[in-house]
Protein backbone atom coordinates (compact mmCIF):
# COMPACT_ATOMS: atom_id res chain seq x y z
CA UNK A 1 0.00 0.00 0.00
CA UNK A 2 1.24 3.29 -0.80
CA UNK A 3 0.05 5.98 1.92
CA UNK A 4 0.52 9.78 0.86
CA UNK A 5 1.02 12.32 3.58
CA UNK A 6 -0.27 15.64 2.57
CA UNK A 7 -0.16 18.92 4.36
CA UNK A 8 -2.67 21.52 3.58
CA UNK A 9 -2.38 24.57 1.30
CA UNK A 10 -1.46 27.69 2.68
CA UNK A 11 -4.47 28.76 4.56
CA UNK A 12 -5.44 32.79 5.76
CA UNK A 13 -3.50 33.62 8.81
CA UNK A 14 -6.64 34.77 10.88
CA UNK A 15 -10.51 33.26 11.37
CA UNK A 16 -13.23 33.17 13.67
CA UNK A 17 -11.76 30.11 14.54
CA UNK A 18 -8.52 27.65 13.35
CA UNK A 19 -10.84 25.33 12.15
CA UNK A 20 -11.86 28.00 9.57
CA UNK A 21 -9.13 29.05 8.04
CA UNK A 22 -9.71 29.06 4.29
CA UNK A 23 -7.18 28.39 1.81
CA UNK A 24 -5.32 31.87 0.43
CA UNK A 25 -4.99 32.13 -3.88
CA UNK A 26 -1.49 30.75 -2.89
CA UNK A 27 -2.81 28.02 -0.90
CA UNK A 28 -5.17 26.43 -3.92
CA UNK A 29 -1.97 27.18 -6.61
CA UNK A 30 0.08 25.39 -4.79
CA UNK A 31 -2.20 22.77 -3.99
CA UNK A 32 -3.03 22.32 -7.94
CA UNK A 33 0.60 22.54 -8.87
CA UNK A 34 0.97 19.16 -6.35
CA UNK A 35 -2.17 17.87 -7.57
CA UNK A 36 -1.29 17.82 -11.76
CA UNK A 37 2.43 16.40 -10.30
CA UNK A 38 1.41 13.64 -8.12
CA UNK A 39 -1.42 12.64 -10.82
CA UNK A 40 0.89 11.58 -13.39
CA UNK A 41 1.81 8.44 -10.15
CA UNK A 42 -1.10 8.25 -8.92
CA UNK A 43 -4.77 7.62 -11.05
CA UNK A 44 -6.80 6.81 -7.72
CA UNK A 45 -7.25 6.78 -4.63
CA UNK A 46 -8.93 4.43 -3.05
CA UNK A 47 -9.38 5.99 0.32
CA UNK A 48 -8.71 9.84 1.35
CA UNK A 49 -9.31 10.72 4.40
CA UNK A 50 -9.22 14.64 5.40
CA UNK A 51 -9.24 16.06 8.83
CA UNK A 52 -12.45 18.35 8.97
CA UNK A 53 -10.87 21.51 9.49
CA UNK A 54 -11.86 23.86 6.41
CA UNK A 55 -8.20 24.20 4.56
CA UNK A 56 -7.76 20.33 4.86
CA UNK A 57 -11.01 19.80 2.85
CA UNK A 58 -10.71 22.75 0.34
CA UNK A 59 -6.95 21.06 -0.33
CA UNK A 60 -8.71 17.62 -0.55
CA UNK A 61 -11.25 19.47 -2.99
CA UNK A 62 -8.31 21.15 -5.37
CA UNK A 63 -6.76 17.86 -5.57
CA UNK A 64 -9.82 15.66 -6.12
CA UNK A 65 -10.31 18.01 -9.76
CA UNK A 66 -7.10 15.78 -10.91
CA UNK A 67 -7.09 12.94 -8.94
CA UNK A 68 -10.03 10.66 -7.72
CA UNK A 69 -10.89 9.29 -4.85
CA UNK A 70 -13.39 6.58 -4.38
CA UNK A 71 -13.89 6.76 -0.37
CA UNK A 72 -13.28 9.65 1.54
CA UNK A 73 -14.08 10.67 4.83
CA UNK A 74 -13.52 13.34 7.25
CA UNK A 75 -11.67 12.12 10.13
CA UNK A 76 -11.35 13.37 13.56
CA UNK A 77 -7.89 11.77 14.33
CA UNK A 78 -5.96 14.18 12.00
CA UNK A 79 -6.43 17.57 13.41
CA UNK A 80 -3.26 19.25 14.02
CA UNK A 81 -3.30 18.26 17.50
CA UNK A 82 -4.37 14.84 17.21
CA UNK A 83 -1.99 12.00 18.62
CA UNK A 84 -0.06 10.87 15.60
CA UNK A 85 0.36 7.09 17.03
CA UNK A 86 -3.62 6.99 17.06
CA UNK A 87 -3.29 8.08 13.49
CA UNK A 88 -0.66 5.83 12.47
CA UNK A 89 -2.57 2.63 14.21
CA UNK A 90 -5.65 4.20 12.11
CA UNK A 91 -3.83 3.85 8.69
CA UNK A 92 -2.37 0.96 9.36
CA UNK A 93 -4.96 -1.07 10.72
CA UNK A 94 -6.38 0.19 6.94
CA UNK A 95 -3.52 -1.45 5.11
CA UNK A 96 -4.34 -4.53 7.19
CA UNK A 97 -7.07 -4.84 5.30
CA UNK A 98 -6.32 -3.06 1.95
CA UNK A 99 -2.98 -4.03 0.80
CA UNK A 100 -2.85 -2.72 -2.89
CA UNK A 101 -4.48 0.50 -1.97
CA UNK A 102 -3.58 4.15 -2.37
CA UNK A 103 -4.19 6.19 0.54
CA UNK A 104 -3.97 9.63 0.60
CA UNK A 105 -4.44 11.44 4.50
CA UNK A 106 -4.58 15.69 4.23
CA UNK A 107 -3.86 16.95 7.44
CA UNK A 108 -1.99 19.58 9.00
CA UNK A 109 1.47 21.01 11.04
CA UNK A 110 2.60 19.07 13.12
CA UNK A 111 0.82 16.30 12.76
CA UNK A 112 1.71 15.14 9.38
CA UNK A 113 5.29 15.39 10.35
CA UNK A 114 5.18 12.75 13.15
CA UNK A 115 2.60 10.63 11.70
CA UNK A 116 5.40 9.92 9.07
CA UNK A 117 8.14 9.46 12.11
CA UNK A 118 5.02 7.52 14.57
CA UNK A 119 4.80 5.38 10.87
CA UNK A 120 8.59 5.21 10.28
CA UNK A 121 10.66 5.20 13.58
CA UNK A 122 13.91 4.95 11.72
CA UNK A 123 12.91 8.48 10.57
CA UNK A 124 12.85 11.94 12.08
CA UNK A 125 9.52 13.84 11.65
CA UNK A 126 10.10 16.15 8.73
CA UNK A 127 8.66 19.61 8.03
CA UNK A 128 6.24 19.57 5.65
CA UNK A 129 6.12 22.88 3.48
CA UNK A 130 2.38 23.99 2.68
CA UNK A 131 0.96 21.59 0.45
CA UNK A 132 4.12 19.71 0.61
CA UNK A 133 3.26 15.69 0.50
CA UNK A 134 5.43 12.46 1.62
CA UNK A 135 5.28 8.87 0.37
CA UNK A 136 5.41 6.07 2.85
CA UNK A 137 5.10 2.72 1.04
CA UNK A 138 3.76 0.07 3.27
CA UNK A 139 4.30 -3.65 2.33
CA UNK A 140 2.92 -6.80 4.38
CA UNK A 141 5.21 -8.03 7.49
CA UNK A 142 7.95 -5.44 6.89
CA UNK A 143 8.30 -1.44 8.55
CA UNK A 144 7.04 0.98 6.32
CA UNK A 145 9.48 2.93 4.65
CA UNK A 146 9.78 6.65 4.34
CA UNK A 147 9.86 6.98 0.39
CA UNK A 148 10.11 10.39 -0.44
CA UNK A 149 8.90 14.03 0.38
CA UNK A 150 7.79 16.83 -1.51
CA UNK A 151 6.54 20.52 -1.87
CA UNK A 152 5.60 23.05 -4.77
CA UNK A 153 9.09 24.70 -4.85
CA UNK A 154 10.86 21.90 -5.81
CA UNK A 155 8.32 20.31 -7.88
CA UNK A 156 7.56 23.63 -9.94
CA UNK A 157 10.81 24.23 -11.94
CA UNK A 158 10.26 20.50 -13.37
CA UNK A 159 6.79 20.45 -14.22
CA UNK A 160 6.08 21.15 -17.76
CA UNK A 161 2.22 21.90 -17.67
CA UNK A 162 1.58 25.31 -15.58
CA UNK A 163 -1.62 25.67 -13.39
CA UNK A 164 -3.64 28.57 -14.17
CA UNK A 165 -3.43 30.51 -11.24
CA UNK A 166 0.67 30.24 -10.82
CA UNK A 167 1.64 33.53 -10.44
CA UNK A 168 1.21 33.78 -6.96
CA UNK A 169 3.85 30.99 -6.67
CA UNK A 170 6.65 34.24 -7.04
């Protein structure tokens, strides 16, 4: 199973509340710029689960317009906050069951980062640019590995088809 690790688009700095934050123009170019990128590896996915705070699911939303995803669900256990071992037991008690699957989890800071060290405890928890997204490949009876991580900036000076909205990228 391949699980990808995505961090939100850069969301407004100020709300009623955090859970409201909406994503800036930034935020959903950036997002698309990962989106177009990671769908030339990825067709589907078969489960996506989003935390429910407003910037997770208007990232999940950008994505889904270039990648699909056949189940998703909000999920309580990846607020930025939540305990990251409860999240890791979450996904893989998921690739228990659905070994061939794409996952993709949108979450936030710093959550993401040690749900990939909670996942991989040979590895450090990394920071996770805005929409930045990590690969963790998880294959029956072994310790998932920590495949790769990556964010717009590195991904945008190799990607041959430009979003719309990329100006705001600088």
């Amino acid at each position: 199973m391949n699980i990808f690790i995505m961090r939100h688009g850069q969301a407004a700095p100020e709300a009623s509340s955090d859970a409201l934050r909406p994503l800036t123009g930034q935020g959903r170019d950036e997002t698309c710029l990962m989106a177009q990128w990671l769908a030339r590896q990825v067709p589907v996915f078969d489960r996506v689960l989003v935390s429910p705070y407003l910037r997770a699911r208007q990232t999940w939303q950008q994505v889904s317009k270039h990648i699909t995803g056949t189940q998703v669900e909000c999920c309580e256990e990846l607020t930025p906050n939540a305990d990251a071992d409860i999240a890791a037991s979450l996904l893989l008690a998921y690739g228990d069951l659905h070994r061939q699957d794409n996952l993709l989890v949108v979450s936030h800071m710093p959550l993401v980062g040690f749900l990939v060290e909670s996942l991989c405890p040979a590895t450090m928890a990394p920071i996770f640019v805005t929409s930045g997204i990590a690969k963790i490949i998880l294959e029956q009876g072994q310790t998932p590995v920590f495949n790769w991580l990556e964010g717009p900036h590195n991904v945008r000076p190799h990607y041959e088809q430009p979003c719309h909205l990329l100006g705001s990228l600088g």
